[in-house]
N, C-alpha and C. Protein backbone atom coordinates (compact mmCIF):
# COMPACT_ATOMS: atom_id res chain seq x y z
N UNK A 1 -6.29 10.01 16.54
CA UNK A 1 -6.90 9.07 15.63
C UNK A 1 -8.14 9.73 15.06
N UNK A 2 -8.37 9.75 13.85
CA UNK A 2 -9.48 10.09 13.17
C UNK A 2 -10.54 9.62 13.58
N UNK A 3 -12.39 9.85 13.18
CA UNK A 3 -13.14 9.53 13.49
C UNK A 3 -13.16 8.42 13.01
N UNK A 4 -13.32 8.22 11.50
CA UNK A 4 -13.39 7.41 10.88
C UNK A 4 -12.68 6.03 11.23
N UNK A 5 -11.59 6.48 11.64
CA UNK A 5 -10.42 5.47 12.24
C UNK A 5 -10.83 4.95 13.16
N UNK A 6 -11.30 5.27 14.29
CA UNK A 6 -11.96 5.25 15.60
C UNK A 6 -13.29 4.14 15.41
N UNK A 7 -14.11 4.65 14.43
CA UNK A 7 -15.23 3.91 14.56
C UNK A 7 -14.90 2.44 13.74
N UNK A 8 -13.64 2.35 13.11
CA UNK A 8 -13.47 1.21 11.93
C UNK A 8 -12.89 0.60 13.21
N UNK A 9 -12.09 1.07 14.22
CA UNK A 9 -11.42 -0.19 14.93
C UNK A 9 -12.27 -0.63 16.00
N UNK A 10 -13.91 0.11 16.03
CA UNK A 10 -14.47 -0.07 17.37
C UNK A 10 -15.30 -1.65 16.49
N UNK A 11 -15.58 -1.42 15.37
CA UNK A 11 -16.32 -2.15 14.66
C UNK A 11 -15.47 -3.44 14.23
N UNK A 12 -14.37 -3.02 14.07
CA UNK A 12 -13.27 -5.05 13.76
C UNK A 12 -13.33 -5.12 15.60
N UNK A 13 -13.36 -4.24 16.52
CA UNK A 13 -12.76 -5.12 18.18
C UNK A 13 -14.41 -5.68 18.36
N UNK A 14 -15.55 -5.13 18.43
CA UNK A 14 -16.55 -5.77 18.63
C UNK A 14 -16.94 -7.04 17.82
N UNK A 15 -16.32 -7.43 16.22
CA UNK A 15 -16.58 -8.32 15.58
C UNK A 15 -15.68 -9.28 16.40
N UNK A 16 -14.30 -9.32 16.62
CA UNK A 16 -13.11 -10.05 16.73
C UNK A 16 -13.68 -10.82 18.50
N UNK A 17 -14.48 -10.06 19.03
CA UNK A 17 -14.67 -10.28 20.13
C UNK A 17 -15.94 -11.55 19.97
N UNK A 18 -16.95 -10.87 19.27
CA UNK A 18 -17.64 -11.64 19.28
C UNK A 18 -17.73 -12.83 18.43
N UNK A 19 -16.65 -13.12 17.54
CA UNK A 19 -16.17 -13.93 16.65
C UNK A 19 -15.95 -15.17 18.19
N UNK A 20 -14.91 -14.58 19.37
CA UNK A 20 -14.28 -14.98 20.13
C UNK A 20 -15.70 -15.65 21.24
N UNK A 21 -17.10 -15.55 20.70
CA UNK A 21 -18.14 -16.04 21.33
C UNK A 21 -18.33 -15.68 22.95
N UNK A 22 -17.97 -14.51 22.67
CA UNK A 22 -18.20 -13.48 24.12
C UNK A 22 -18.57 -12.59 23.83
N UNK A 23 -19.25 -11.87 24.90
CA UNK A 23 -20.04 -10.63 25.17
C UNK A 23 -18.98 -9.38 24.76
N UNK A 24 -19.55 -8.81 24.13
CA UNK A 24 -18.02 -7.19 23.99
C UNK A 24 -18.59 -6.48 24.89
N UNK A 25 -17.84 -6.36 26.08
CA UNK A 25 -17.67 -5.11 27.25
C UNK A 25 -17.17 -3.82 27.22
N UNK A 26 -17.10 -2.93 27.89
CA UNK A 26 -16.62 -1.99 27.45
C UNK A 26 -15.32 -1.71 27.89
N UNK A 27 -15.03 -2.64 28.50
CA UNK A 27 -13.09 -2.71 28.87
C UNK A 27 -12.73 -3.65 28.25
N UNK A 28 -13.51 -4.58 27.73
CA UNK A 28 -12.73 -5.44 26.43
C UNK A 28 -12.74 -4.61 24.94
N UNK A 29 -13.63 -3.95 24.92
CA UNK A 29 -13.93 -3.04 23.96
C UNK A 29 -12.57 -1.91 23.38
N UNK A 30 -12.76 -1.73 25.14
CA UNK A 30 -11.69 -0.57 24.95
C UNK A 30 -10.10 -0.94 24.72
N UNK A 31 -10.00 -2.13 25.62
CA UNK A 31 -8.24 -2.24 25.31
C UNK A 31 -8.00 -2.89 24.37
N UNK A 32 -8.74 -3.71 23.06
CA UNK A 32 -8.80 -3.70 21.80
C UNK A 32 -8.34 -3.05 20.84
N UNK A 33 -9.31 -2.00 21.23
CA UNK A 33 -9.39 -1.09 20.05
C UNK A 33 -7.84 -0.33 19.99
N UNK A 34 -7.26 -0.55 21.72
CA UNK A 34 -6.07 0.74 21.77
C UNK A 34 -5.01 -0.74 21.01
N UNK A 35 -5.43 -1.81 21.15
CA UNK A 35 -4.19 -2.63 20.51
C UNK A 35 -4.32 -2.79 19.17
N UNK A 36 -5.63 -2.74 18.28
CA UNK A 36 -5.60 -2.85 17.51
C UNK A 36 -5.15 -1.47 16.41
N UNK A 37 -5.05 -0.21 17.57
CA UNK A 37 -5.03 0.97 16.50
C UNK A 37 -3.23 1.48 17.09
N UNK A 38 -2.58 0.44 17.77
CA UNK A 38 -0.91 0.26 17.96
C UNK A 38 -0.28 0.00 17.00
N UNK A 39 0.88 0.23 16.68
CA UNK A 39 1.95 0.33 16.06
C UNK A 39 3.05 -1.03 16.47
N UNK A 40 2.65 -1.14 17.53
CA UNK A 40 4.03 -1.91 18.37
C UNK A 40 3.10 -2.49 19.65
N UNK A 41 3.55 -3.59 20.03
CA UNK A 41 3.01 -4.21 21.44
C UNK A 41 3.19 -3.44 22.72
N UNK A 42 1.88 -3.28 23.75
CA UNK A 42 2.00 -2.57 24.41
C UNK A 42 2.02 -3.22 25.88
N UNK A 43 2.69 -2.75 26.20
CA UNK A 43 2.72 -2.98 27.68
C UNK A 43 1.86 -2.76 28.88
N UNK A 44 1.47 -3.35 30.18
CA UNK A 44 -0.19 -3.55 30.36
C UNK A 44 -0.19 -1.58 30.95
N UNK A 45 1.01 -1.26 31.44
CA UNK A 45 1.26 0.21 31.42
C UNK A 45 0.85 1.18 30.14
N UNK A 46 1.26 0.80 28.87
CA UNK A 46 0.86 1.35 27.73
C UNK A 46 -0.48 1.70 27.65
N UNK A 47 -1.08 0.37 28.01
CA UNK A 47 -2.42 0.01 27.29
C UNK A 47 -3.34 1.48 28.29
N UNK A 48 -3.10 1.49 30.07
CA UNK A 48 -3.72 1.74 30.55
C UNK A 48 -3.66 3.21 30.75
N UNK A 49 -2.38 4.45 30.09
CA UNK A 49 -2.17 5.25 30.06
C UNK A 49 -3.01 5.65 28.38
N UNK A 50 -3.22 4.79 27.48
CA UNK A 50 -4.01 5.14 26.14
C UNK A 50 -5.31 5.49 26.71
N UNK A 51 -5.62 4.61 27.52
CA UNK A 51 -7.28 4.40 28.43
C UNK A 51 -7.51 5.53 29.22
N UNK A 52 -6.61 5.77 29.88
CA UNK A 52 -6.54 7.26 30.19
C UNK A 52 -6.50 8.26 29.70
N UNK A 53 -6.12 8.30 28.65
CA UNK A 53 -5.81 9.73 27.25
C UNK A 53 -7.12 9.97 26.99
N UNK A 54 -7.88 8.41 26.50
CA UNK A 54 -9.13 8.52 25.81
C UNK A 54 -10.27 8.65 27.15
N UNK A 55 -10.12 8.79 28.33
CA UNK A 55 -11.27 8.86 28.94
C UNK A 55 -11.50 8.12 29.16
N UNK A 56 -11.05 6.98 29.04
CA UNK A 56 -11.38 5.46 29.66
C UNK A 56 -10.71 5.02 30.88
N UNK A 57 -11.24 4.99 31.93
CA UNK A 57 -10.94 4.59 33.05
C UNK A 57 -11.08 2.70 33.45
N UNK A 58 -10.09 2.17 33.01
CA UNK A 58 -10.46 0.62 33.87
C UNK A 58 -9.45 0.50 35.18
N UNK A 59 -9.71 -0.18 35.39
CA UNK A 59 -9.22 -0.30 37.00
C UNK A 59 -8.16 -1.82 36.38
N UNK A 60 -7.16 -1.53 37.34
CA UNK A 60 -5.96 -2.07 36.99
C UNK A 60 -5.79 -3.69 36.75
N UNK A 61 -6.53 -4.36 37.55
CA UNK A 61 -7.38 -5.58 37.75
C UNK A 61 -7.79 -5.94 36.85
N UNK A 62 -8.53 -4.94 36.36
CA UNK A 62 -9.86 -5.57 35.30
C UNK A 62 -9.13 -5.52 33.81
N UNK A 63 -8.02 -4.58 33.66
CA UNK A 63 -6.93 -4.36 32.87
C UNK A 63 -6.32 -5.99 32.56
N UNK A 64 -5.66 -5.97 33.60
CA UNK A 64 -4.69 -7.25 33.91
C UNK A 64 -5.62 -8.49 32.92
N UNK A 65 -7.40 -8.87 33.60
CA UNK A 65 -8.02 -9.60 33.59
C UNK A 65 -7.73 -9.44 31.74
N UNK A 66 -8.95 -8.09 31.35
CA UNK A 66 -8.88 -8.23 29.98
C UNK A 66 -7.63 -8.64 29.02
N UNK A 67 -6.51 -8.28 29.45
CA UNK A 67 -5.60 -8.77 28.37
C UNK A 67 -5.21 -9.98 28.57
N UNK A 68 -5.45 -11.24 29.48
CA UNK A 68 -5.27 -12.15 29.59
C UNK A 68 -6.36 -12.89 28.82
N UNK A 69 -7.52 -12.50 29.35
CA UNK A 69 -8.82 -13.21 28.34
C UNK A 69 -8.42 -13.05 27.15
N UNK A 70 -7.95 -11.88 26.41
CA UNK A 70 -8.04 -11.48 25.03
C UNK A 70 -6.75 -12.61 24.59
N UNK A 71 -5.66 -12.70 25.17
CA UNK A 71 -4.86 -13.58 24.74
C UNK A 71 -5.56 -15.17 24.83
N UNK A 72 -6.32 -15.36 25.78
CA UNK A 72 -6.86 -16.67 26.36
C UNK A 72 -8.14 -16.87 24.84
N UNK A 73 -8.02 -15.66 24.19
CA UNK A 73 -9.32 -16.22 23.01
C UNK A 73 -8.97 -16.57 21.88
N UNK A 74 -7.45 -15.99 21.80
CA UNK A 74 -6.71 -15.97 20.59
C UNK A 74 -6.94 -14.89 19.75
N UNK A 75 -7.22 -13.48 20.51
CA UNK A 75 -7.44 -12.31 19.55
C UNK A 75 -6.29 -11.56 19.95
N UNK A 76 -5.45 -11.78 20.92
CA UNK A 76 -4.58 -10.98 21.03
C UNK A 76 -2.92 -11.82 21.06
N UNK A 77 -1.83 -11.48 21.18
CA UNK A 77 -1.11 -12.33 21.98
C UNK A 77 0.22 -11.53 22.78
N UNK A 78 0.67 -12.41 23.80
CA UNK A 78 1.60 -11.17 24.17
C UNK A 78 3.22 -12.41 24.41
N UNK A 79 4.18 -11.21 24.28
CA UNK A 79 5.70 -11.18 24.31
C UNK A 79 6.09 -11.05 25.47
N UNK A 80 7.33 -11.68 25.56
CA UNK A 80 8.47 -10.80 26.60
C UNK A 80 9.23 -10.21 25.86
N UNK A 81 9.64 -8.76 26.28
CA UNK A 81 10.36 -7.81 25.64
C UNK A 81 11.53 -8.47 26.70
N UNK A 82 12.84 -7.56 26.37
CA UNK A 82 13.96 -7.60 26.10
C UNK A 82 14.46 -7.01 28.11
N UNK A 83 13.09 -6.04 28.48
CA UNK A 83 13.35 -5.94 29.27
C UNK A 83 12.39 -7.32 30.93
N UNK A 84 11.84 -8.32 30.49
CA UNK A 84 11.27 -8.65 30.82
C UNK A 84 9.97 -8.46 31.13
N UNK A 85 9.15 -7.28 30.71
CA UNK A 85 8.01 -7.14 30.90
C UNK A 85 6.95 -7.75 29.55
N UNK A 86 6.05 -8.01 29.64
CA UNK A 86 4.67 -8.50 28.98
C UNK A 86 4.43 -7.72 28.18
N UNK A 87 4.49 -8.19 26.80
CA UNK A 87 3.46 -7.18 25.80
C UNK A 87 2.71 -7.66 25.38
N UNK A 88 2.00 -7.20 24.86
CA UNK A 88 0.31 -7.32 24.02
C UNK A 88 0.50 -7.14 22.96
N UNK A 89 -0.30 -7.41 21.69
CA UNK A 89 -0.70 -7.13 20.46
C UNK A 89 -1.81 -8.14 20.12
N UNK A 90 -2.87 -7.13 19.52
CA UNK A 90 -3.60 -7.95 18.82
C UNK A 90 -3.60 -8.23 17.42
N UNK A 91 -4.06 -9.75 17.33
CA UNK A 91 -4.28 -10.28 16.23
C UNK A 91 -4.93 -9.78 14.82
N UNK A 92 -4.03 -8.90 14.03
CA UNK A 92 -4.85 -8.58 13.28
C UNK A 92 -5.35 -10.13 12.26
N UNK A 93 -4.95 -10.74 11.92
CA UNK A 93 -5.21 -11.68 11.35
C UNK A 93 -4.80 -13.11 11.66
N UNK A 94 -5.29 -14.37 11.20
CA UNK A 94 -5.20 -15.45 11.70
C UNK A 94 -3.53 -15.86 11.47
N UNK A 95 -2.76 -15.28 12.72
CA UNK A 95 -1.30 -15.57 12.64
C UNK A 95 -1.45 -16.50 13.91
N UNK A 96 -0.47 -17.34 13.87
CA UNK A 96 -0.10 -18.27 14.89
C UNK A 96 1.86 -18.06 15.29
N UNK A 97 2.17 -18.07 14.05
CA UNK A 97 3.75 -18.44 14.11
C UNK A 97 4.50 -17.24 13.31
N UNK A 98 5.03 -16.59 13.67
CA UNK A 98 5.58 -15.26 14.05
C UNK A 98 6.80 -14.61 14.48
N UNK A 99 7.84 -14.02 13.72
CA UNK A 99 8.87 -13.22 14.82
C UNK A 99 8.16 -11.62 15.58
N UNK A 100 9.13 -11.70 16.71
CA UNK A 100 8.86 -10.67 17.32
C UNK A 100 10.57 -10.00 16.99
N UNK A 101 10.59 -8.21 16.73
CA UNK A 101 10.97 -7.90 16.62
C UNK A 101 11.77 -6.78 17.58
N UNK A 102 12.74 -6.83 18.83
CA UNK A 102 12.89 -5.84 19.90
C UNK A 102 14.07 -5.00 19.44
N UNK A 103 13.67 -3.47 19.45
CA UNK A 103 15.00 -2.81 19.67
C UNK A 103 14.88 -2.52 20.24
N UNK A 104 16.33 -2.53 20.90
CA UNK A 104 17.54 -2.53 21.48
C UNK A 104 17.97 -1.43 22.28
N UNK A 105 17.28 -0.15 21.47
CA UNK A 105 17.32 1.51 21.88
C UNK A 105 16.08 1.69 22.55
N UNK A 106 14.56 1.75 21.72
CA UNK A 106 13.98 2.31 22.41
C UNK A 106 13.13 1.64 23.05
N UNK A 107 12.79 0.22 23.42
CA UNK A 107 12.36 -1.20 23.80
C UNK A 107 11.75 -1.73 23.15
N UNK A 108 10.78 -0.89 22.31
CA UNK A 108 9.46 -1.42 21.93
C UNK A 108 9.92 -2.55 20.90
N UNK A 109 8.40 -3.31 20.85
CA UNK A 109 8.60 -4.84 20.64
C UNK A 109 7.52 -4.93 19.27
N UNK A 110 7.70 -5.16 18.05
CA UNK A 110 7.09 -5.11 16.77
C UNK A 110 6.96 -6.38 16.37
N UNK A 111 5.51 -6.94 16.16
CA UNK A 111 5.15 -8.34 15.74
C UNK A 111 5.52 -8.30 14.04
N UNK A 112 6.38 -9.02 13.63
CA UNK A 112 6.98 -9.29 12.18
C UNK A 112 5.64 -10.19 11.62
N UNK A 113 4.47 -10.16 11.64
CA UNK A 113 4.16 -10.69 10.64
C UNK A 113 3.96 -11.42 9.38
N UNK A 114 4.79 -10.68 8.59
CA UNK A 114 5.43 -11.31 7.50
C UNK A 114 6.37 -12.42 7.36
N UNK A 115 7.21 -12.31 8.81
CA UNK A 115 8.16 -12.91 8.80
C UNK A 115 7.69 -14.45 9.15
N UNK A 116 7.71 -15.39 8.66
CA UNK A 116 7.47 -16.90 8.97
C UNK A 116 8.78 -17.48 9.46
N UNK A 117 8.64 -18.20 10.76
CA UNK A 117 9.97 -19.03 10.69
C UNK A 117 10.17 -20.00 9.77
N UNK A 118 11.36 -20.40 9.28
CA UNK A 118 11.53 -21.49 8.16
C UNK A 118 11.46 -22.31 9.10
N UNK A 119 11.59 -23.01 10.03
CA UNK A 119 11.78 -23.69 10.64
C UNK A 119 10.21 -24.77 10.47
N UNK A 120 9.38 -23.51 11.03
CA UNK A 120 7.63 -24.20 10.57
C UNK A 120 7.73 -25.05 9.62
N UNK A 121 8.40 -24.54 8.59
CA UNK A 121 7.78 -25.94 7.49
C UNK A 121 8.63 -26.95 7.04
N UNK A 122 9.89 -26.74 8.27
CA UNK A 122 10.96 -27.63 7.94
C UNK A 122 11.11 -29.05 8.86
N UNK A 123 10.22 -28.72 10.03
CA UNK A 123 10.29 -29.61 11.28
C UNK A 123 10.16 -31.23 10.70
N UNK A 124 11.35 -32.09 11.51
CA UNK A 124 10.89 -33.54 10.86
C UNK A 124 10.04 -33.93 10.80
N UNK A 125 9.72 -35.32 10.35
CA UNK A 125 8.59 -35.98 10.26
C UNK A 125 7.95 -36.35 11.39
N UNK A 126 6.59 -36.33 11.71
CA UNK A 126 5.92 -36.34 12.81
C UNK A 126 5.89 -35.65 14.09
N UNK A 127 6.04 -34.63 13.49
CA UNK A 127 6.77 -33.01 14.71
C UNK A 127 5.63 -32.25 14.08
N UNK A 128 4.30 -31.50 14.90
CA UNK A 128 3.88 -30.99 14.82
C UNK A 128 3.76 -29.26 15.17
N UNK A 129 3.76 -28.45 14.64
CA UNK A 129 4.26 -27.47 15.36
C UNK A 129 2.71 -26.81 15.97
N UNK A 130 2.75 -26.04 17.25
CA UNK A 130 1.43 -25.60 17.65
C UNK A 130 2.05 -24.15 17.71
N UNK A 131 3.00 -23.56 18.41
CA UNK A 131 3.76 -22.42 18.21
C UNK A 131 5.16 -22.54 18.06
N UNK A 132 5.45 -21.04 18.12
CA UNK A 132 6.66 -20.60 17.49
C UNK A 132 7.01 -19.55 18.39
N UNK A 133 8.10 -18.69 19.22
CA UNK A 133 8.38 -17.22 19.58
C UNK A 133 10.06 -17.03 19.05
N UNK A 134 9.89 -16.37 17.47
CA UNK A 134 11.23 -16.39 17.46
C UNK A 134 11.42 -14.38 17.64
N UNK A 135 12.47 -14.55 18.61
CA UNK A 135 12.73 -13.31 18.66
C UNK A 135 13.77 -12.59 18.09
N UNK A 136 13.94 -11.28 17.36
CA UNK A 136 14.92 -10.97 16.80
C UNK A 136 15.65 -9.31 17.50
N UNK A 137 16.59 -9.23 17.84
CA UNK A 137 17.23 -7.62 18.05
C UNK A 137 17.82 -7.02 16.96
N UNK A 138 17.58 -5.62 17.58
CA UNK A 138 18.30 -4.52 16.70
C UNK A 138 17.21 -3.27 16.85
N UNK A 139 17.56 -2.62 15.66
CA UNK A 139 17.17 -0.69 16.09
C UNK A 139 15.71 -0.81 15.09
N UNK A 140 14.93 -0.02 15.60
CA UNK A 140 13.67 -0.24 14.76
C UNK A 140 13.89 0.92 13.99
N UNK A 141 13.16 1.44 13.04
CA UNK A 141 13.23 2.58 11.94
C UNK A 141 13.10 4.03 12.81
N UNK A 142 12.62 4.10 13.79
CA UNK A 142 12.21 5.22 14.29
C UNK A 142 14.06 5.80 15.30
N UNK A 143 14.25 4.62 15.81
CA UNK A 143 15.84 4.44 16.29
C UNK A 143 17.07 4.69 15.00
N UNK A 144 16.70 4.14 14.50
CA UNK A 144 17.65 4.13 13.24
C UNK A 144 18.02 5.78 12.63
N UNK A 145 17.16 6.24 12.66
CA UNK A 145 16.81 8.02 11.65
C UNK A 145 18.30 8.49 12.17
């Protein structure tokens, strides 16, 4: 990751955090920044082998802790992949309702964004929706080649 890159995602995880009316730590700091500068939802394994690349040491616990808070603030949120394990991604923007996207080949799990369920704005009358997890399979682009 570039410098530039580096310091832009240290600067949205410390805003997003403190948006979230908490203190930015440096293990909330850190497993942020590795979700926010992801491609694909990471697994609490992912997260803590990035932390390791970069010199960041958290302890497995405090791992566990942070990505639960971060989901518990609404800056992050996490999946079940396909194989049953937990993923992460953070929120780049105020999404609530969402497909998740799993292939099939290489596991990883891609938040569709774009994708809105129709369903959201179809629900009968007096059906409120608070969430959504629609999940979809198949080969992601990197599988596909």
């Amino acid at each position: 990751m570039a410098m530039s890159e580096e310091s832009g995602s240290a600067k949205t995880a410390i805003k997003m955090i403190q948006e979230a009316g908490a203190r930015a730590t440096a293990a909330r700091l850190t497993v942020l920044r590795i979700l926010l500068s992801a491609d694909h939802a990471l697994t609490h394994s992912d997260v803590e082998q990035a932390a390791s690349a970069a010199g960041d040491l958290i302890e497995r616990v405090t791992l566990y802790r942070v990505l639960e808070w971060l989901v518990d603030q609404g800056v992050a949120h996490k999946t079940l992949g396909l194989d049953r394990v937990w993923r992460f991604n953070a929120h780049h923007e105020a999404i609530s309702n969402h497909a998740h996207f799993n292939c099939t080949d290489c596991g990883r799990v891609y938040c569709m964004e774009s994708l809105n369920p129709v369903f959201a704005i179809t629900l009968p009358p007096h059906f409120q929706l608070q969430q959504a997890d629609v999940s979809l399979q198949g080969l992601c682009p990197c599988c596909t080649d």
